[in-house]
N, C-alpha and C. Protein backbone atom coordinates (compact mmCIF):
# COMPACT_ATOMS: atom_id res chain seq x y z
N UNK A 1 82.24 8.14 49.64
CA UNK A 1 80.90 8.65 49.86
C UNK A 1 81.00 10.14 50.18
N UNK A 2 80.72 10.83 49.71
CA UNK A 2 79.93 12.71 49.50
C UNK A 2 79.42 12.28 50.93
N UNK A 3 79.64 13.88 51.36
CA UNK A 3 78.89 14.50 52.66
C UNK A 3 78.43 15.78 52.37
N UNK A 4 77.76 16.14 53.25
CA UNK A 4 77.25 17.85 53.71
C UNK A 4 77.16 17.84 55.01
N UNK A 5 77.68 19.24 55.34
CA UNK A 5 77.90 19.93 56.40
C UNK A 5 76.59 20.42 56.71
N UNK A 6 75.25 20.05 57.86
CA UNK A 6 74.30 20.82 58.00
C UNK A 6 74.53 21.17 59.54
N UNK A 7 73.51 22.24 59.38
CA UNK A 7 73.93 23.04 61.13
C UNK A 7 72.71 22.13 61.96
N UNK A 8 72.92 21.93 62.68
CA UNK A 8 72.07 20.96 64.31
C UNK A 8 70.95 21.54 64.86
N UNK A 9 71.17 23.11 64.50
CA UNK A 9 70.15 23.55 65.16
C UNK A 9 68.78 23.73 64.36
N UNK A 10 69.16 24.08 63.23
CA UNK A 10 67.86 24.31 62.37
C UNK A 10 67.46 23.41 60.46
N UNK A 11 69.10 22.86 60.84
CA UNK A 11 69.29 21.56 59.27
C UNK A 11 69.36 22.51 58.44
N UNK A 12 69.89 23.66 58.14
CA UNK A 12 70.55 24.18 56.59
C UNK A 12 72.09 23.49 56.41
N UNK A 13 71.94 24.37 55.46
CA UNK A 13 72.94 22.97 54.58
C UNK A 13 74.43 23.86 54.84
N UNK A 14 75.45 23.69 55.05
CA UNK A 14 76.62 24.50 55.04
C UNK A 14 77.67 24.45 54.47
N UNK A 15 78.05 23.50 53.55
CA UNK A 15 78.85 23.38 52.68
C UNK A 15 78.55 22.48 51.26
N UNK A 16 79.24 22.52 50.48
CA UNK A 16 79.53 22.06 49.24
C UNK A 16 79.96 20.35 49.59
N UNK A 17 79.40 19.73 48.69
CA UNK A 17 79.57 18.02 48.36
C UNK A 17 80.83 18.11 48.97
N UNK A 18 81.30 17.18 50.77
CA UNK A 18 82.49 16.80 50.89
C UNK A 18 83.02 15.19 50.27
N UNK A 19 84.14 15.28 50.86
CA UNK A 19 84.32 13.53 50.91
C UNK A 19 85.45 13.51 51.80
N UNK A 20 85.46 12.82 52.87
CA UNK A 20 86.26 12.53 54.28
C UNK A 20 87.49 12.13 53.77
N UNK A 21 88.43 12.60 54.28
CA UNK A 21 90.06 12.24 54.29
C UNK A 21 90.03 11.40 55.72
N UNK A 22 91.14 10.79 55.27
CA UNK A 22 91.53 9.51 56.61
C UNK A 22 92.07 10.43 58.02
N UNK A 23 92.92 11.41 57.46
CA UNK A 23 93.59 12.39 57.98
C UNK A 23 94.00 13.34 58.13
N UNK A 24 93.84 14.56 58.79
CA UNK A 24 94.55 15.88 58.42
C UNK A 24 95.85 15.52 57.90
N UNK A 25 95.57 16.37 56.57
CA UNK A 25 97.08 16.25 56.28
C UNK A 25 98.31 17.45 56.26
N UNK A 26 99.33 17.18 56.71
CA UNK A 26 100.54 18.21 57.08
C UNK A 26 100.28 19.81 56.73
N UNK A 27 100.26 20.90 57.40
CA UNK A 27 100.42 21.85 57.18
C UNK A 27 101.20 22.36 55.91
N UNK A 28 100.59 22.89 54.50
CA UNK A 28 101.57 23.52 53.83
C UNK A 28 102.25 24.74 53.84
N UNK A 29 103.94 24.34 53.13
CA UNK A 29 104.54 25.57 53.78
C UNK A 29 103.97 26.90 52.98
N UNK A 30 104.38 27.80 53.54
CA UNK A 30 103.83 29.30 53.42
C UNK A 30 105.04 30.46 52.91
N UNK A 31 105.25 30.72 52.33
CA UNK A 31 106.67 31.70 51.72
C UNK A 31 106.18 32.97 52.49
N UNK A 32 104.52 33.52 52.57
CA UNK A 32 104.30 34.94 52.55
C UNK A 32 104.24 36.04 51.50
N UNK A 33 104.95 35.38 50.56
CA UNK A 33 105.38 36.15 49.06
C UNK A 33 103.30 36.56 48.62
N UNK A 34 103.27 37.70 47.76
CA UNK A 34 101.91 37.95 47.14
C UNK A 34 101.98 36.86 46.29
N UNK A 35 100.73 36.46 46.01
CA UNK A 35 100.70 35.90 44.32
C UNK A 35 100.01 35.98 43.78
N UNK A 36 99.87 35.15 41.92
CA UNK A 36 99.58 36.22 40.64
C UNK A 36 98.07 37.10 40.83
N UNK A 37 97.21 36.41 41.71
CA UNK A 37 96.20 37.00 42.13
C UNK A 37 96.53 37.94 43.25
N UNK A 38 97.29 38.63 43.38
CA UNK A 38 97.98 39.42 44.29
C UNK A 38 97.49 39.45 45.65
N UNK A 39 96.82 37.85 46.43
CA UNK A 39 96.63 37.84 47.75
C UNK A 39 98.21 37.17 48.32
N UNK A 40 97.75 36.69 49.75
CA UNK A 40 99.15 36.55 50.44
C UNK A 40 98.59 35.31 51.37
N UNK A 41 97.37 34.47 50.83
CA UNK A 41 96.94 33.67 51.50
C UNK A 41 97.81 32.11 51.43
N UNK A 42 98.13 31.71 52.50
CA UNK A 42 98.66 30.24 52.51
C UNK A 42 97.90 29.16 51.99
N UNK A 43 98.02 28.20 51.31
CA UNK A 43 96.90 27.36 50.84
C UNK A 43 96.63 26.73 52.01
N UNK A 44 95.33 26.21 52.11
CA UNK A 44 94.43 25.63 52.82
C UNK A 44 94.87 24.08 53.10
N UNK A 45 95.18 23.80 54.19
CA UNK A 45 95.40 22.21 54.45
C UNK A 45 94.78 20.71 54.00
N UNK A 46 93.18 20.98 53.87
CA UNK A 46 92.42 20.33 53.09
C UNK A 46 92.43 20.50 51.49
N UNK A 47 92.18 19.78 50.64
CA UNK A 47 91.55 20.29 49.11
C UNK A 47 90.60 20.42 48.79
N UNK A 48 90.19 21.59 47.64
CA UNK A 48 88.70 21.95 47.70
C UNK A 48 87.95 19.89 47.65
N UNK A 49 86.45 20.22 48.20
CA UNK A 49 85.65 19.24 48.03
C UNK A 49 86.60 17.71 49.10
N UNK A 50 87.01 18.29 50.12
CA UNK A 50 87.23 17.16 50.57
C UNK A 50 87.14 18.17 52.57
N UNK A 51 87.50 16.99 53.23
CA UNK A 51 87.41 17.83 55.17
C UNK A 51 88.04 16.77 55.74
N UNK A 52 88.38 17.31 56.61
CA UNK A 52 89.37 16.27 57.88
C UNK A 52 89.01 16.73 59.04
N UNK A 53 89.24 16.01 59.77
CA UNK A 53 88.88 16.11 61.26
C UNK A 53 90.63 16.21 61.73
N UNK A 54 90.36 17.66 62.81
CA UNK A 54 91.72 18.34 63.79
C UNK A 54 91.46 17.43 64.85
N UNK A 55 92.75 16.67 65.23
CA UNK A 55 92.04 16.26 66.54
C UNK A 55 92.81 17.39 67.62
N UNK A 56 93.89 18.37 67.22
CA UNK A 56 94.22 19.21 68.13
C UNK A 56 93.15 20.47 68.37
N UNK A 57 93.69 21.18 69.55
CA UNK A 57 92.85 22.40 69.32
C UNK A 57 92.79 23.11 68.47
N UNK A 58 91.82 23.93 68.21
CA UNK A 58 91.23 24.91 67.49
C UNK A 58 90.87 26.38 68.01
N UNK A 59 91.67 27.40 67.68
CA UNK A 59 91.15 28.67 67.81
C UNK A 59 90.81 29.26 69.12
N UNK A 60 90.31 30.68 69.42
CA UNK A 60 89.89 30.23 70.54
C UNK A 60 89.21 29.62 71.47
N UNK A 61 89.07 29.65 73.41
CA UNK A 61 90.07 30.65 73.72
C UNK A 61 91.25 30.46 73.68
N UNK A 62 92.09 31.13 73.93
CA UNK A 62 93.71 31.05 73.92
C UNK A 62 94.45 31.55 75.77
N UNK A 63 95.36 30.55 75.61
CA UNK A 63 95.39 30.85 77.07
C UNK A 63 97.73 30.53 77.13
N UNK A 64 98.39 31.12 78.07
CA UNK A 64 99.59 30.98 78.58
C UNK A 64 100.02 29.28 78.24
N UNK A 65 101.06 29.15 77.35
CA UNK A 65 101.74 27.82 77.32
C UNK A 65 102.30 27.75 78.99
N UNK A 66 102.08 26.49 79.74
CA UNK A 66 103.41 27.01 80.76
C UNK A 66 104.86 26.56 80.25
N UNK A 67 104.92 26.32 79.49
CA UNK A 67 106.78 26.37 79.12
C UNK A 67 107.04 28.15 78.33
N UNK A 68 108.00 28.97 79.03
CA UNK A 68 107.57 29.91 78.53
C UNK A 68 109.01 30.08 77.23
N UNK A 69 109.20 28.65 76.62
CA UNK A 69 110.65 28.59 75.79
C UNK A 69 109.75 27.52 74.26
N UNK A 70 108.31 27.66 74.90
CA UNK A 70 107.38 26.69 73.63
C UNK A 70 106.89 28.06 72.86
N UNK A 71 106.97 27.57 71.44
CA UNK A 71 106.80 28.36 70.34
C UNK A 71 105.63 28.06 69.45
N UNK A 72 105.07 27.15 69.51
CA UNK A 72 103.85 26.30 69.24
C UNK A 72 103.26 27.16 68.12
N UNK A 73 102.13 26.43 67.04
CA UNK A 73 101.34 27.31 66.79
C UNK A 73 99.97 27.68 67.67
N UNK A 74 99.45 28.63 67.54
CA UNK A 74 98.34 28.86 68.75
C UNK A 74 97.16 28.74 67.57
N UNK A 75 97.29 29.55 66.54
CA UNK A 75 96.18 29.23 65.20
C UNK A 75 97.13 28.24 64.43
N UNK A 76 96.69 27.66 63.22
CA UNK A 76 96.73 26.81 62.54
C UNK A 76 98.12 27.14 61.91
N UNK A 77 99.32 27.02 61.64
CA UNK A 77 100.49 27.73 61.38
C UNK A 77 100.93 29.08 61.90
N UNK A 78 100.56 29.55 63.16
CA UNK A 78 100.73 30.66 63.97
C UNK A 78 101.13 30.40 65.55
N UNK A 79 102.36 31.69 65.65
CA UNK A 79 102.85 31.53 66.72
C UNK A 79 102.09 32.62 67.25
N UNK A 80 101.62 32.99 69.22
CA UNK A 80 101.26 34.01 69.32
C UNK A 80 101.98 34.24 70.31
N UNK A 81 102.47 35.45 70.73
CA UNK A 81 103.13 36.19 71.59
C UNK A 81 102.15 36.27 72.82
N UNK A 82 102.46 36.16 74.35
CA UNK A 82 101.66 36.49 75.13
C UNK A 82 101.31 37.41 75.89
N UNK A 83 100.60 38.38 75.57
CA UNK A 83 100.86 40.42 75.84
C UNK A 83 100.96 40.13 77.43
N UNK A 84 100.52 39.22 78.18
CA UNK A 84 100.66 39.69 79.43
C UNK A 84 101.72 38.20 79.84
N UNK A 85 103.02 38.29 79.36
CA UNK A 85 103.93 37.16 79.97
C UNK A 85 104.98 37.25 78.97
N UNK A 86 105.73 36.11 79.47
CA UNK A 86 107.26 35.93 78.52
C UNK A 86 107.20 35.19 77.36
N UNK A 87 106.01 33.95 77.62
CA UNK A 87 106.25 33.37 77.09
C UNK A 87 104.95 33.59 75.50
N UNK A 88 104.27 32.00 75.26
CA UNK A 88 103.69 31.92 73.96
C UNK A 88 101.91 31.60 74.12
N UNK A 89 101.00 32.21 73.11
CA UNK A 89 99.77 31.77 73.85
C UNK A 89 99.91 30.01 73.33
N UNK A 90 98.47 29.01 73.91
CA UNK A 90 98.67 28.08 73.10
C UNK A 90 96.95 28.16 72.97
N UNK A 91 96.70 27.34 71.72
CA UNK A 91 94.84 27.35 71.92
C UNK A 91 94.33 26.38 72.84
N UNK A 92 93.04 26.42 73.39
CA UNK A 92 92.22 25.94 74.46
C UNK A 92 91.10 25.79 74.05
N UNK A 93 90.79 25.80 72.36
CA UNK A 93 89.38 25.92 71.47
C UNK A 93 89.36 24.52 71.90
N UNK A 94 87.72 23.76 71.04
CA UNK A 94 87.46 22.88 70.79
C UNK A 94 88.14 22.03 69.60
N UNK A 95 88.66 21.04 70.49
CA UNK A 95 89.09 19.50 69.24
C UNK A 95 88.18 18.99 68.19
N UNK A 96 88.81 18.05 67.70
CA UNK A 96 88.16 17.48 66.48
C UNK A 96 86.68 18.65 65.34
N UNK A 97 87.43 20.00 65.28
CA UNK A 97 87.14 20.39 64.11
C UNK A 97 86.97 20.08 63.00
N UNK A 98 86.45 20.49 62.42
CA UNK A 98 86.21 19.84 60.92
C UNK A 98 86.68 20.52 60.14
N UNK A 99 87.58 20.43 59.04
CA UNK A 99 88.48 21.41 58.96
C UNK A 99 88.05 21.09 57.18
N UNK A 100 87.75 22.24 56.66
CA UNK A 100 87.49 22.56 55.19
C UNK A 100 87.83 23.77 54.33
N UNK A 101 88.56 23.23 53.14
CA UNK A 101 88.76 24.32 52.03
C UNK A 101 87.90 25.79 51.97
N UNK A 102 88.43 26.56 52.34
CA UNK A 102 87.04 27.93 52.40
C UNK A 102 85.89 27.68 51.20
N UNK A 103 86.97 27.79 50.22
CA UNK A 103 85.96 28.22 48.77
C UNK A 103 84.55 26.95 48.88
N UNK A 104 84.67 25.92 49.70
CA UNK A 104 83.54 24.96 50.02
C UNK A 104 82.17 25.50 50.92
N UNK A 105 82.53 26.48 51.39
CA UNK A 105 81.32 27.55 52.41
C UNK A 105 81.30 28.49 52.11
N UNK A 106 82.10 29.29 50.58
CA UNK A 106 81.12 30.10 49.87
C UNK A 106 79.74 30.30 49.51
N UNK A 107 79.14 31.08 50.43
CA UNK A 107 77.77 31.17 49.94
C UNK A 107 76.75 30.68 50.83
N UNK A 108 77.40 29.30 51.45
CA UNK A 108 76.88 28.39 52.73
C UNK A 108 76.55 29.43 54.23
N UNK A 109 77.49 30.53 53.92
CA UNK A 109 77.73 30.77 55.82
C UNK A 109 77.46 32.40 55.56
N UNK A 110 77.43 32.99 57.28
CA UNK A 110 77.75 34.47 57.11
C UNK A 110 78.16 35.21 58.32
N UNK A 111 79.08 36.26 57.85
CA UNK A 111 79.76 36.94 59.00
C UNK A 111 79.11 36.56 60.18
N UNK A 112 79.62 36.47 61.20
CA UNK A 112 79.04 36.63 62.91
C UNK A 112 79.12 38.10 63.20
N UNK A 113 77.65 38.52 63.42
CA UNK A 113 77.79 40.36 63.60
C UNK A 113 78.54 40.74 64.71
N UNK A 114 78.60 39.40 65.83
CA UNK A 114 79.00 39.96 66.92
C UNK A 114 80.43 40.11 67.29
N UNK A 115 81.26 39.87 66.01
CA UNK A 115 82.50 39.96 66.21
C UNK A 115 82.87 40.93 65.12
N UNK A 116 84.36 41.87 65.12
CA UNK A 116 84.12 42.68 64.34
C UNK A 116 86.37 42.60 64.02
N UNK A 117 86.58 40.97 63.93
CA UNK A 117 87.88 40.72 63.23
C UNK A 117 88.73 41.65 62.12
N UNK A 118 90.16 41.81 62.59
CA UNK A 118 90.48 42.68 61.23
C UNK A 118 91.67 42.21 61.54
N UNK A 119 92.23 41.44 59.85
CA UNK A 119 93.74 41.07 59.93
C UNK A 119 94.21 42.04 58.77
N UNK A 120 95.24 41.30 58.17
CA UNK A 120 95.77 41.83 56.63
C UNK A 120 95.32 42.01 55.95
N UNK A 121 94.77 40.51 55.92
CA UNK A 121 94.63 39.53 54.62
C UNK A 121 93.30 38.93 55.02
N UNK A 122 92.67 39.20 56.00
CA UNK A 122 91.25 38.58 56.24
C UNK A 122 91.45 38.34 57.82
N UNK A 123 90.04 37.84 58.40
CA UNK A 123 90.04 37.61 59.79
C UNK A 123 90.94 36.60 59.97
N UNK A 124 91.54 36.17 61.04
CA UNK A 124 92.72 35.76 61.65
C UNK A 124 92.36 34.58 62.34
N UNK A 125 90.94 34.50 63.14
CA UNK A 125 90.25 33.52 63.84
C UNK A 125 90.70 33.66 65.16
N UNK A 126 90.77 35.02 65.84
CA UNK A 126 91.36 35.13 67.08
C UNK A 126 90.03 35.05 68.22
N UNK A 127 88.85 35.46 67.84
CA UNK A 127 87.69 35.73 68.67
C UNK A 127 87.00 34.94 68.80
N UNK A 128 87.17 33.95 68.19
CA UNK A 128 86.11 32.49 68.58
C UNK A 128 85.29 32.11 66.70
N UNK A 129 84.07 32.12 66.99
CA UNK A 129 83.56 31.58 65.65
C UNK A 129 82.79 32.67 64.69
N UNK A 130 83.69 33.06 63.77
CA UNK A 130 83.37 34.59 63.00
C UNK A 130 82.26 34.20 61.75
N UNK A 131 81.98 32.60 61.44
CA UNK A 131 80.63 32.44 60.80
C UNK A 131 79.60 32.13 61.63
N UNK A 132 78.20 32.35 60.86
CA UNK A 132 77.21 31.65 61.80
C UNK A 132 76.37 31.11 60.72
N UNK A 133 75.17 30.11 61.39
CA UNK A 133 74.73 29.96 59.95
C UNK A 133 73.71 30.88 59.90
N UNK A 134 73.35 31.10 58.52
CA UNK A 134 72.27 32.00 57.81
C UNK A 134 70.70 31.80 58.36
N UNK A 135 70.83 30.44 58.87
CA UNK A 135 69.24 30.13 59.10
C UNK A 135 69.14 30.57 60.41
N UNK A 136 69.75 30.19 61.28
CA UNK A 136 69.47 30.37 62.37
C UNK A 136 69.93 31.27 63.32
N UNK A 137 71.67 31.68 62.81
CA UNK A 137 72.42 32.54 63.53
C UNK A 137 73.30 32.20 64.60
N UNK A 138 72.92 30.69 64.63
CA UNK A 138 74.22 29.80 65.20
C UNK A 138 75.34 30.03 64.68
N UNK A 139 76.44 30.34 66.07
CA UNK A 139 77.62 30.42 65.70
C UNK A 139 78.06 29.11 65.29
N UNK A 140 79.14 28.66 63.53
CA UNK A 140 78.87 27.17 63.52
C UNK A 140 80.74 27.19 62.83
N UNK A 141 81.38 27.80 63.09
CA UNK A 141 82.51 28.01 62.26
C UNK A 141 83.44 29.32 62.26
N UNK A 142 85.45 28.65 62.52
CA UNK A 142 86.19 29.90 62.39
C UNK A 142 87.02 30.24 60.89
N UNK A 143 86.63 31.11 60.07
CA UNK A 143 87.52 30.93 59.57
C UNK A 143 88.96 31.41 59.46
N UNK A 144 89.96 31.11 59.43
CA UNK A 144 91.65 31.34 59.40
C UNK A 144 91.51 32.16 57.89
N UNK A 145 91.49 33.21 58.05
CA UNK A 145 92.01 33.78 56.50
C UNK A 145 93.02 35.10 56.73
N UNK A 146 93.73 35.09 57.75
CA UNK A 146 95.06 36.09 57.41
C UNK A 146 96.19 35.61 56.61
N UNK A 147 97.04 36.24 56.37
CA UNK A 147 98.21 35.81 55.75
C UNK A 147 99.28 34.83 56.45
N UNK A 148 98.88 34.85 57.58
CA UNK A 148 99.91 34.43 58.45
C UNK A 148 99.99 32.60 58.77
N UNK A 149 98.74 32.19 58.01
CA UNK A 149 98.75 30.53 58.10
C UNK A 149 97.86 29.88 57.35
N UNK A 150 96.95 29.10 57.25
CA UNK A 150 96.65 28.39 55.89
C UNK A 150 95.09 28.99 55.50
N UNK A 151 94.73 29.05 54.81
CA UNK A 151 93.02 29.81 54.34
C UNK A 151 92.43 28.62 54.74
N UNK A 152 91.59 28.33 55.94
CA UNK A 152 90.58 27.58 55.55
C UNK A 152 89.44 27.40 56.98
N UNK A 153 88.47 26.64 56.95
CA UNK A 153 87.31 27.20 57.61
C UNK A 153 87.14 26.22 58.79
N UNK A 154 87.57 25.92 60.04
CA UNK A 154 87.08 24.92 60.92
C UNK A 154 85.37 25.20 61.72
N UNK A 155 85.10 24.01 61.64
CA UNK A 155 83.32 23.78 62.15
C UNK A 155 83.72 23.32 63.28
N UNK A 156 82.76 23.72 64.53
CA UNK A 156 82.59 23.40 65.35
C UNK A 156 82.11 22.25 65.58
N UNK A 157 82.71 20.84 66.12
CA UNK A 157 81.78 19.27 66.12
C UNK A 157 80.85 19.41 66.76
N UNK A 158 80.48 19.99 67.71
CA UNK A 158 78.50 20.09 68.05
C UNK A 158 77.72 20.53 67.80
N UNK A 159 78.12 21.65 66.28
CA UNK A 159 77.45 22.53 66.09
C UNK A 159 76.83 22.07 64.20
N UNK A 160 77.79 21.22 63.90
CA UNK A 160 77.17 20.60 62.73
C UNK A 160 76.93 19.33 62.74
N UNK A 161 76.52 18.57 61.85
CA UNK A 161 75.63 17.41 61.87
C UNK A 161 76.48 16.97 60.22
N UNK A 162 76.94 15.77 59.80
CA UNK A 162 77.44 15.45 58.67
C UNK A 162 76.49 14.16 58.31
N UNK A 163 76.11 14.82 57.06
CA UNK A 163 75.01 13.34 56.14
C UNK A 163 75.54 13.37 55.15
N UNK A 164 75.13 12.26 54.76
CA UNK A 164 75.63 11.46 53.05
C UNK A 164 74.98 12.51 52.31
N UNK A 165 75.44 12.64 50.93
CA UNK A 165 74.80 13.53 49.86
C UNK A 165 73.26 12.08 49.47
């Protein structure tokens, strides 16, 4: 069964025809190498037209691992260094994200003005939720698009609403 992603607060629509996976599935690996389209983006954990639910954290805030010998990722295939300690950040975002192929919220979403992200290769997802939706201006989504871990867009679970197509 097809889904859509609509936002809670005002019912626009936010993504493209899904269809639920049982499971996030494994992080793919990442070389870093450019490719033939000369970006440096990691593929996306989901496949286009499909979403999974993270049950780990998501994004920020980000806060001190206390093991300061854990290497964790803090974003989605990312380690972060902790500017004020020895050790590693870990995330403290919200669980059970909804985790979708970008190219599926082409068109659906738009910048958050109030954040002003700058990675490589695209925003990084360090500041919290860098889409909002169009209708209303609810913040409803981060997306991961640096080089440094997989392209793809997590929704906030209170902030969208999922119906059958």
């Amino acid at each position: 069964m097809n889904v859509r992603l609509l936002c809670t607060a005002c019912g626009r629509r936010l993504s493209e025809p899904l269809r639920p996976l049982p499971e996030l599935p494994a992080r793919p690996e990442h070389d870093g190498r450019i490719k033939p389209d000369g970006s440096r983006h990691a593929p996306s954990t989901v496949p286009r037209g499909a979403y999974a639910v993270d049950p780990e954290p998501s994004g920020a805030p980000f806060v001190a691992h206390p093991d300061p010998e854990w290497a964790g990722a803090a974003i989605p295939g990312v380690s972060m260094s902790d500017p004020e300690g020895d050790g590693f950040l870990m995330s403290a975002g919200p669980r059970n994200t909804l985790v979708v192929h970008h190219e599926d919220t082409v068109g659906f979403l738009a910048p958050n003005p109030a954040l002003e992200e700058i990675g490589c290769c695209g925003p990084p997802g360090l500041e919290g939720p860098n889409w909002v939706c169009p209708g209303c201006g609810a913040p409803v989504a981060t997306l991961f698009a640096d080089c440094s871990g997989p392209f793809e867009t997590h929704f906030l679970p209170d902030v969208v609403r999922v119906t059958a197509v």
